[in-house]
Structures are given as structure tokens and as C-alpha cells.
C-alpha atoms as a PDB file:
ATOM      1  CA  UNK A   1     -15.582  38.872 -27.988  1.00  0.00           C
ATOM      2  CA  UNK A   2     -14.999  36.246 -25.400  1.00  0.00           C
ATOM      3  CA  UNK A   3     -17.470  33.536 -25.064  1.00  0.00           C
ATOM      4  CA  UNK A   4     -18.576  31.649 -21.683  1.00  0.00           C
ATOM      5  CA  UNK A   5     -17.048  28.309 -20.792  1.00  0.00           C
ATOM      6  CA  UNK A   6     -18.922  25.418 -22.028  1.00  0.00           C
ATOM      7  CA  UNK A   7     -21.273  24.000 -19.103  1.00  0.00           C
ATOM      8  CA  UNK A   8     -19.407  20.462 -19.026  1.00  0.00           C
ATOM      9  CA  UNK A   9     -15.784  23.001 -18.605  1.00  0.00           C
ATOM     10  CA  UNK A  10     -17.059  24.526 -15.994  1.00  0.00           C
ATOM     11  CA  UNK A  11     -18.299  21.577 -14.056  1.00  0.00           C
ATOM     12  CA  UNK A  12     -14.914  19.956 -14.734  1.00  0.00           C
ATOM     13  CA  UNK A  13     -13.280  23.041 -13.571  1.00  0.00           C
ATOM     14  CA  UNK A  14     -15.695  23.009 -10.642  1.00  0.00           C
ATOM     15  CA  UNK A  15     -15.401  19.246  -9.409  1.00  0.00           C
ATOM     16  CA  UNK A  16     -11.981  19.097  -9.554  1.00  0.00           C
ATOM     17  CA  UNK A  17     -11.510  22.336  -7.366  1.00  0.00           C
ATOM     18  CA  UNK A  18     -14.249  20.851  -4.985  1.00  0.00           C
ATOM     19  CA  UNK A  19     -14.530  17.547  -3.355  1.00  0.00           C
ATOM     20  CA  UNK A  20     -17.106  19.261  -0.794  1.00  0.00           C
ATOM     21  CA  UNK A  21     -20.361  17.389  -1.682  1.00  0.00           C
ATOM     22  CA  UNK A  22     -22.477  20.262   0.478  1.00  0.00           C
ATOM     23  CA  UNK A  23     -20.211  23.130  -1.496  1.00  0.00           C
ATOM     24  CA  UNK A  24     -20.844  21.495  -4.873  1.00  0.00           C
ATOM     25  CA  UNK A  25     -24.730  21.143  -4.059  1.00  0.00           C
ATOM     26  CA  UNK A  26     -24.733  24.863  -3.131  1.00  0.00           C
ATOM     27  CA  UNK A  27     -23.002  25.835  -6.624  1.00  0.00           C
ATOM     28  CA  UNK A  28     -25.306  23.440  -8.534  1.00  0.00           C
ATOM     29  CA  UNK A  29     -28.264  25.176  -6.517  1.00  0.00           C
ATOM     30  CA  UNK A  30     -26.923  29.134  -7.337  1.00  0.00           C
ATOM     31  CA  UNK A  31     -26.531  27.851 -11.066  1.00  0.00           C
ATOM     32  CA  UNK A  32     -30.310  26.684 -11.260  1.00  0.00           C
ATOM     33  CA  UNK A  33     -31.724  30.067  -9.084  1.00  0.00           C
ATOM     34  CA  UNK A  34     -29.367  32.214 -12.239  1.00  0.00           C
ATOM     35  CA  UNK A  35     -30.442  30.150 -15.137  1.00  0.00           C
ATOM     36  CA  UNK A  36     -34.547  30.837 -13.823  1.00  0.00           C
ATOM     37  CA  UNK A  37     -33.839  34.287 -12.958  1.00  0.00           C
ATOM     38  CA  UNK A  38     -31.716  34.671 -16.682  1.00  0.00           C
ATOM     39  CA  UNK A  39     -34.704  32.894 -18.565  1.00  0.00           C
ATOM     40  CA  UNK A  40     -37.102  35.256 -16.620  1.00  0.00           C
ATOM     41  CA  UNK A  41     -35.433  38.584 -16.998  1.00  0.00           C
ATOM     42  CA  UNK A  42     -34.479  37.575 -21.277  1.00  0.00           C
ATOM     43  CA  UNK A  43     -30.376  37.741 -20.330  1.00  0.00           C
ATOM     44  CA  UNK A  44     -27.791  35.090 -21.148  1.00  0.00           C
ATOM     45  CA  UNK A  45     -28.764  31.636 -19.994  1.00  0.00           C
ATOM     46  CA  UNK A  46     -25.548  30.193 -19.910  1.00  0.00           C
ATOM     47  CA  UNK A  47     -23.605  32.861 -19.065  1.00  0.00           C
ATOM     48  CA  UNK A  48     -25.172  33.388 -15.816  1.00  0.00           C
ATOM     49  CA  UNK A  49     -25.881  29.921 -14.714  1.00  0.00           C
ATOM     50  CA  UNK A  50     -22.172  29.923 -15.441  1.00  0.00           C
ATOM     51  CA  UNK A  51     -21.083  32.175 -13.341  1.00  0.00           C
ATOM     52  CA  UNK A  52     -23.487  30.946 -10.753  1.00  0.00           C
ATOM     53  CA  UNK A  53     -22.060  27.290 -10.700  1.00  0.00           C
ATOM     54  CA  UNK A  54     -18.434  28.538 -10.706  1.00  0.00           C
ATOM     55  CA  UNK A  55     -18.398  31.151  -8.042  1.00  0.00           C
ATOM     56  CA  UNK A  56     -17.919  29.656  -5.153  1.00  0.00           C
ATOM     57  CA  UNK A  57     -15.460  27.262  -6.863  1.00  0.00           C
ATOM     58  CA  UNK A  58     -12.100  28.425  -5.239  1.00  0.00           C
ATOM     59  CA  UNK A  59     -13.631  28.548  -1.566  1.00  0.00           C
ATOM     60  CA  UNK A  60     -12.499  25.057  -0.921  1.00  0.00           C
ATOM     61  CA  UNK A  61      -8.853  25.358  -1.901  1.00  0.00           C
ATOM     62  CA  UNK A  62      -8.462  28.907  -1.099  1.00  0.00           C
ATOM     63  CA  UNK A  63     -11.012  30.338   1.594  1.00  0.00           C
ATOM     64  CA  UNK A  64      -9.072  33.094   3.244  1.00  0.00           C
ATOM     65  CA  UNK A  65     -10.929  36.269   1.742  1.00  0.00           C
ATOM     66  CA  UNK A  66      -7.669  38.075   2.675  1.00  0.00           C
ATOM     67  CA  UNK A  67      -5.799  35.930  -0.233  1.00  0.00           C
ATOM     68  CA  UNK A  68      -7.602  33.065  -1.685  1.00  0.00           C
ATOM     69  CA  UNK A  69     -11.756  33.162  -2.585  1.00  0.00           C
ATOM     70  CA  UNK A  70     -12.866  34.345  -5.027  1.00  0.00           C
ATOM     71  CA  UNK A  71      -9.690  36.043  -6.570  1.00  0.00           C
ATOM     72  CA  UNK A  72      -8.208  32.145  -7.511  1.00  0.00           C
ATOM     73  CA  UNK A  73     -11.435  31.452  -9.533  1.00  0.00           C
ATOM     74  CA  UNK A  74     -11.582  34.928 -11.300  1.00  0.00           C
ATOM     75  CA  UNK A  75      -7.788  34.495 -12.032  1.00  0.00           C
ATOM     76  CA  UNK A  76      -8.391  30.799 -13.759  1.00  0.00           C
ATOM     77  CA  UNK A  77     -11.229  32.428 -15.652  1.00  0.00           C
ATOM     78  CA  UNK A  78      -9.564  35.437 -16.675  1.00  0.00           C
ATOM     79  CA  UNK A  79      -7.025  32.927 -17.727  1.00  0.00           C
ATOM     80  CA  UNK A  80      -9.589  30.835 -20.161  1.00  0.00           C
ATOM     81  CA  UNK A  81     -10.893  33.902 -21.178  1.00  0.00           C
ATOM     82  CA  UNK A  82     -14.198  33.641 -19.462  1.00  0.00           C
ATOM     83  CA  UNK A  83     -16.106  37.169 -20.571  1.00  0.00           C
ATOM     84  CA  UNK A  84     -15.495  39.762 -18.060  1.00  0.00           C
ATOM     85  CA  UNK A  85     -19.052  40.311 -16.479  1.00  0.00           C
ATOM     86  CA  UNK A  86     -18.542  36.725 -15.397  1.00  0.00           C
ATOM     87  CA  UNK A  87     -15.052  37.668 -13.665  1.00  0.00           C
ATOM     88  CA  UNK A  88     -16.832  40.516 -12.482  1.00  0.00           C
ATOM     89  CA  UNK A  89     -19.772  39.031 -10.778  1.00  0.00           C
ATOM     90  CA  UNK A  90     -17.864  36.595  -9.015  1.00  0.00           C
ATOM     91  CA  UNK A  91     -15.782  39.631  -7.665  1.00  0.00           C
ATOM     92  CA  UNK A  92     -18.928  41.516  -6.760  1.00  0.00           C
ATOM     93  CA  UNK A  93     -20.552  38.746  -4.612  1.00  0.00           C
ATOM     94  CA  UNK A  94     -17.646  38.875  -1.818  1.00  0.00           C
ATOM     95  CA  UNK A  95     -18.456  42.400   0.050  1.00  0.00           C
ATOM     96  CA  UNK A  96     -14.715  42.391   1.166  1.00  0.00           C
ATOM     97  CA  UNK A  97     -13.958  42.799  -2.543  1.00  0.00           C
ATOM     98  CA  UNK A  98     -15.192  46.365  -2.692  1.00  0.00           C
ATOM     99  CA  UNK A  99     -16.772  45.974  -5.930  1.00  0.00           C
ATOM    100  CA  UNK A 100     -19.967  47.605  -6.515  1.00  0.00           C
ATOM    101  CA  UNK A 101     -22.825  45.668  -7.982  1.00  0.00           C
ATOM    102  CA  UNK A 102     -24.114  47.225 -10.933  1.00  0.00           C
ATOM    103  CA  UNK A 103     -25.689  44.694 -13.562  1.00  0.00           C
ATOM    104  CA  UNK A 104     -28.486  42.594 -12.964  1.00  0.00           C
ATOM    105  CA  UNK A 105     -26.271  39.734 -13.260  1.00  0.00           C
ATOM    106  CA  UNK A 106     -24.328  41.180 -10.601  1.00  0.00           C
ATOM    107  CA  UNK A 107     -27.343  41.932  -8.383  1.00  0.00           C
ATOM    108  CA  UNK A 108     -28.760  38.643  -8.885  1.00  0.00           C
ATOM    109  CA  UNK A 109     -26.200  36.519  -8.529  1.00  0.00           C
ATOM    110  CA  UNK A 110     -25.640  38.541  -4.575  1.00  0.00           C
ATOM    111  CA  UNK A 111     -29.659  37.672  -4.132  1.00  0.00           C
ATOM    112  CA  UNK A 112     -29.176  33.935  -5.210  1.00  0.00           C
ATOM    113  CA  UNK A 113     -26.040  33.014  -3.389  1.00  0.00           C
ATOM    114  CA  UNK A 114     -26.712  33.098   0.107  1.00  0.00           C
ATOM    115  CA  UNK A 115     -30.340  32.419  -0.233  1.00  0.00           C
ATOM    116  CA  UNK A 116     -29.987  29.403  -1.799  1.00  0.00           C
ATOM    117  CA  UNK A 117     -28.219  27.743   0.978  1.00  0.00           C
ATOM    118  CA  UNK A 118     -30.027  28.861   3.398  1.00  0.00           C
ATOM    119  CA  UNK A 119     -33.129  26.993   1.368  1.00  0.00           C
ATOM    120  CA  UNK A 120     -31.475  24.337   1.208  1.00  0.00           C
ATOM    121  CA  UNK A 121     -31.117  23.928   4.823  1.00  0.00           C
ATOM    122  CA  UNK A 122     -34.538  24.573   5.040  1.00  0.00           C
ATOM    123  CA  UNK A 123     -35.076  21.621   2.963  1.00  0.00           C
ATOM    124  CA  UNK A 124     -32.718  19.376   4.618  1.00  0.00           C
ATOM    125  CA  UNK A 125     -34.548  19.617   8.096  1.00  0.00           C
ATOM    126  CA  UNK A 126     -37.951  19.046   6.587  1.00  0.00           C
ATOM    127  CA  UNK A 127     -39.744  15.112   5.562  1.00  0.00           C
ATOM    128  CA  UNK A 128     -40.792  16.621   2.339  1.00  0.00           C
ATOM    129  CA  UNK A 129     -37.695  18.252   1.718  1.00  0.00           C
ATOM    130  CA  UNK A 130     -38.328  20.862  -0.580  1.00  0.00           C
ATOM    131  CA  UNK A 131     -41.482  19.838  -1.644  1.00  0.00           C
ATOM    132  CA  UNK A 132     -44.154  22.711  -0.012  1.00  0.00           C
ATOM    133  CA  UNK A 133     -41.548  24.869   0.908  1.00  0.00           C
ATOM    134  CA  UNK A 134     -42.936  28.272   1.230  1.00  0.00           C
ATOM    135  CA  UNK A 135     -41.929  31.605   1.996  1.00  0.00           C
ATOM    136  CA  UNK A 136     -43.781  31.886   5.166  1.00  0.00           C
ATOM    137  CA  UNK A 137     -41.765  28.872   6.617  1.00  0.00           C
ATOM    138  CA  UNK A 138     -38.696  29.981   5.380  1.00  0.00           C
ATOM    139  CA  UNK A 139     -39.402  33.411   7.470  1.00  0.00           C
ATOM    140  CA  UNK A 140     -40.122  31.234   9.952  1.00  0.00           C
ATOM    141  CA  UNK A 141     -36.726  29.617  10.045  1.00  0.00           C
ATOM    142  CA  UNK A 142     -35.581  33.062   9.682  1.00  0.00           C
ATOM    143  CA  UNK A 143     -36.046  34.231  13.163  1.00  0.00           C
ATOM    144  CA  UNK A 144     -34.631  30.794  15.064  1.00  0.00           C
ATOM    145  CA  UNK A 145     -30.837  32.660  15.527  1.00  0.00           C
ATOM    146  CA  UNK A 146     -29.382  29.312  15.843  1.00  0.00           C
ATOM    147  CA  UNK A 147     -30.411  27.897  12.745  1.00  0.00           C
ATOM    148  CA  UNK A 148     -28.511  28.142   9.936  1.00  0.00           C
ATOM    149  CA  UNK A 149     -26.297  30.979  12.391  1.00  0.00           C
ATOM    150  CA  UNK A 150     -24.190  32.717   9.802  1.00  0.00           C
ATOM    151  CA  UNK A 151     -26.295  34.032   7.218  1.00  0.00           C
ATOM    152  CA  UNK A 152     -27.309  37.097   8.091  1.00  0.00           C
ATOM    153  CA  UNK A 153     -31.457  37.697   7.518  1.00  0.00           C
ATOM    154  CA  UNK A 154     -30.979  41.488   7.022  1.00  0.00           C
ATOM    155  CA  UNK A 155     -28.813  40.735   3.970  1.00  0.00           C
ATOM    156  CA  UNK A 156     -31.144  37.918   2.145  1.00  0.00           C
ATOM    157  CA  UNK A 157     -33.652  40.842   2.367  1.00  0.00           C
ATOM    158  CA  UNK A 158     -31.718  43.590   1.382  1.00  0.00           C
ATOM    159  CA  UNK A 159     -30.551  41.789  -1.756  1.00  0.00           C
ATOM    160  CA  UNK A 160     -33.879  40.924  -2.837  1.00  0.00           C
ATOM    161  CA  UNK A 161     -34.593  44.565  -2.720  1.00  0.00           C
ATOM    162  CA  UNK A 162     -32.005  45.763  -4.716  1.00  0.00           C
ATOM    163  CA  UNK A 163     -33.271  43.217  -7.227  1.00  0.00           C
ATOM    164  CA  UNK A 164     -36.524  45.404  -6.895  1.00  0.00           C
ATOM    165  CA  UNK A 165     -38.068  42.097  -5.553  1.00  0.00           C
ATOM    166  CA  UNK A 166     -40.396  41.751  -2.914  1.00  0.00           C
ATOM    167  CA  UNK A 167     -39.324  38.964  -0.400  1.00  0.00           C
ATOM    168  CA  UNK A 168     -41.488  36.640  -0.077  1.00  0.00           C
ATOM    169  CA  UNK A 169     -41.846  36.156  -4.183  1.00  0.00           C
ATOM    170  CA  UNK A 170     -38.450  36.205  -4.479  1.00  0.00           C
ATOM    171  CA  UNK A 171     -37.849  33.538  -1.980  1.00  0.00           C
ATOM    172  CA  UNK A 172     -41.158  31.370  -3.573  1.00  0.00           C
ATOM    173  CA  UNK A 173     -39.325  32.200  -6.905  1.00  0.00           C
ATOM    174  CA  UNK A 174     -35.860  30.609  -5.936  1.00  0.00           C
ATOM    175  CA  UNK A 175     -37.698  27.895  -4.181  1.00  0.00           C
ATOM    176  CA  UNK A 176     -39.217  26.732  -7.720  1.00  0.00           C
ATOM    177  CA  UNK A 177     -35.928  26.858  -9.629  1.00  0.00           C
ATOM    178  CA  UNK A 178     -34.251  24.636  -6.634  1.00  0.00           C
ATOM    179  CA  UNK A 179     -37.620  22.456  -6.614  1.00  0.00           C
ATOM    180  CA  UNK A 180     -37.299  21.957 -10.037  1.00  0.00           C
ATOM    181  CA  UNK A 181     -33.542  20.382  -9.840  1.00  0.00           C
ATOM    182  CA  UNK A 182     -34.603  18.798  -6.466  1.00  0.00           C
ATOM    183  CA  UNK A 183     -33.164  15.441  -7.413  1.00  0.00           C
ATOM    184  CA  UNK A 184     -29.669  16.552  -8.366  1.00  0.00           C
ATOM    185  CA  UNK A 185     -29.498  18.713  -5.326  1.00  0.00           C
ATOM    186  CA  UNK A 186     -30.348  15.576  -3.002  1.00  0.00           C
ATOM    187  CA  UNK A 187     -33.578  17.776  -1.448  1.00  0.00           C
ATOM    188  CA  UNK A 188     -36.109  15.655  -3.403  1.00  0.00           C
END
């Protein structure tokens, strides 16, 4: 059986593949929203705050999706022998993949991902950051086109479904778990 890497491998792995500061807040920030959800739903802590902090990790070096992100990242895992529903996950988060999303950590990890930044760019346009945060101001933000232009709205709600979650409590949900690692995200 393989085991997960240890959390200070992974954030080696992940800060020397990443100088991005904003790319390496966004993984810390999809690590805590996995680890609440994990803790929450009884699954694998580590395993999916894991795969949370490390799937994004090849974007920097390698961000055509034709080529590069995420197949670099699932390669160097496969390679450590990272357990396969890691692998897996990461693959399932990029739509241009093809891969179907099955598990709950698979699921989840699509709900967290682009959520989270867009929360965090909530947060970074507010005084308070992401203290009193709320769901009805990030719906707000939600229908101004222009901000935050390329995540697409439909999708943030159409994962949450398939998590069988409404909205709004899974947005005040994600909110907490960044909230609660507001100082290491810089959104304190």
C-alpha cells in the first residue's frame, strides 16, 4: 500500500516548483478548504490536504494543458509513489483531462479549487480581508463580470452541487477553513 508524502515533502516539492507567491497562497488555501472538508466528511486528513496543496504545483513550470499541468505533477508523484487517488484527483480537476470525478476526494477537491481563489480575491479587495466574509457578498462579487474575469460562476455552483452542497453553505464553509489559516494566506 502506498502511503501519502509527508506534509514537509510536499511543501518542499511544492516551493521549489513554485516561486509564484499568489500560486503558492492558492495551494496553501485548497490544502486548508480539503483538510476541513476531510475532517468533516471522516476521510484521510493528510491525504487530501495533500493532494490539495500539490495540485496546482506543476502550473508554474509547465502550464500548457496541451503538455505540461497537471500531467508533470502526477508524473513526479507517481514517481514517489504518492497513492493513486492522489494522482487521480489531480488528473480529475483539469476538465481537459477527460477524467471523470468519482470519489468525494475527487469531487471536492473540483469544488475547492477554483473557489478558493476566487475567495481569496474577495478578501484581497476588502479592509477586513477575510474577516466577515459572507456568502451573500461573495454572490455579490459574483455578478461584477470584470472581477475576478476567468472563473466561471456557473462552474463554482455546479461543483458545489455535485458535492450535494447547497451554495451558499458551501461557500460560508470554505470561507471558515481559509479564515481559519488567514495569517499564512496573507488575508488576515
Amino acid at each position: 500500500m502506498t502511503q501519502p508524502l509527508s506534509r514537509d515533502e510536499a511543501w518542499a516539492l511544492l516551493t521549489e516548483w513554485v516561486q509564484a507567491a499568489p500560486l503558492r497562497r492558492h495551494c496553501l488555501a485548497v490544502e486548508a478548504a480539503m483538510r476541513v472538508y476531510a475532517r468533516r466528511d471522516g476521510a484521510d486528513v493528510e491525504l487530501w490536504g495533500l493532494t490539495g496543496l500539490l495540485h496546482d504545483a506543476d502550473y508554474e513550470r509547465f502550464p500548457d494543458p496541451a503538455t505540461g499541468h497537471p500531467r508533470m505533477i502526477m508524473a513526479e508523484l507517481e514517481r514517489r509513489g504518492a497513492p493513486p487517488e492522489m494522482i487521480r484527483a489531480i488528473a480529475s480537476h483539469a476538465d481537459y483531462l477527460g477524467v471523470s470525478r468519482d470519489s468525494p476526494l475527487e469531487r471536492t477537491l473540483h469544488a475547492v479549487d477554483e473557489l478558493s481563489g476566487f475567495l481569496i480575491a474577495c478578501a484581497m479587495v476588502r479592509p477586513e480581508h477575510i474577516h466577515g466574509l459572507s456568502a451573500k457578498s461573495v454572490r455579490k462579487k459574483m455578478k461584477q463580470p470584470s472581477f475576478a474575469a476567468a472563473v466561471d460562476r456557473e462552474e463554482l455552483q455546479s461543483a458545489a452541487a455535485a458535492l450535494g452542497s447547497d451554495f451558499d453553505e458551501h461557500v460560508e464553509f470554505v470561507i471558515a477553513a481559509l479564515e481559519a489559516e488567514a495569517e499564512a494566506l496573507g488575508i488576515d
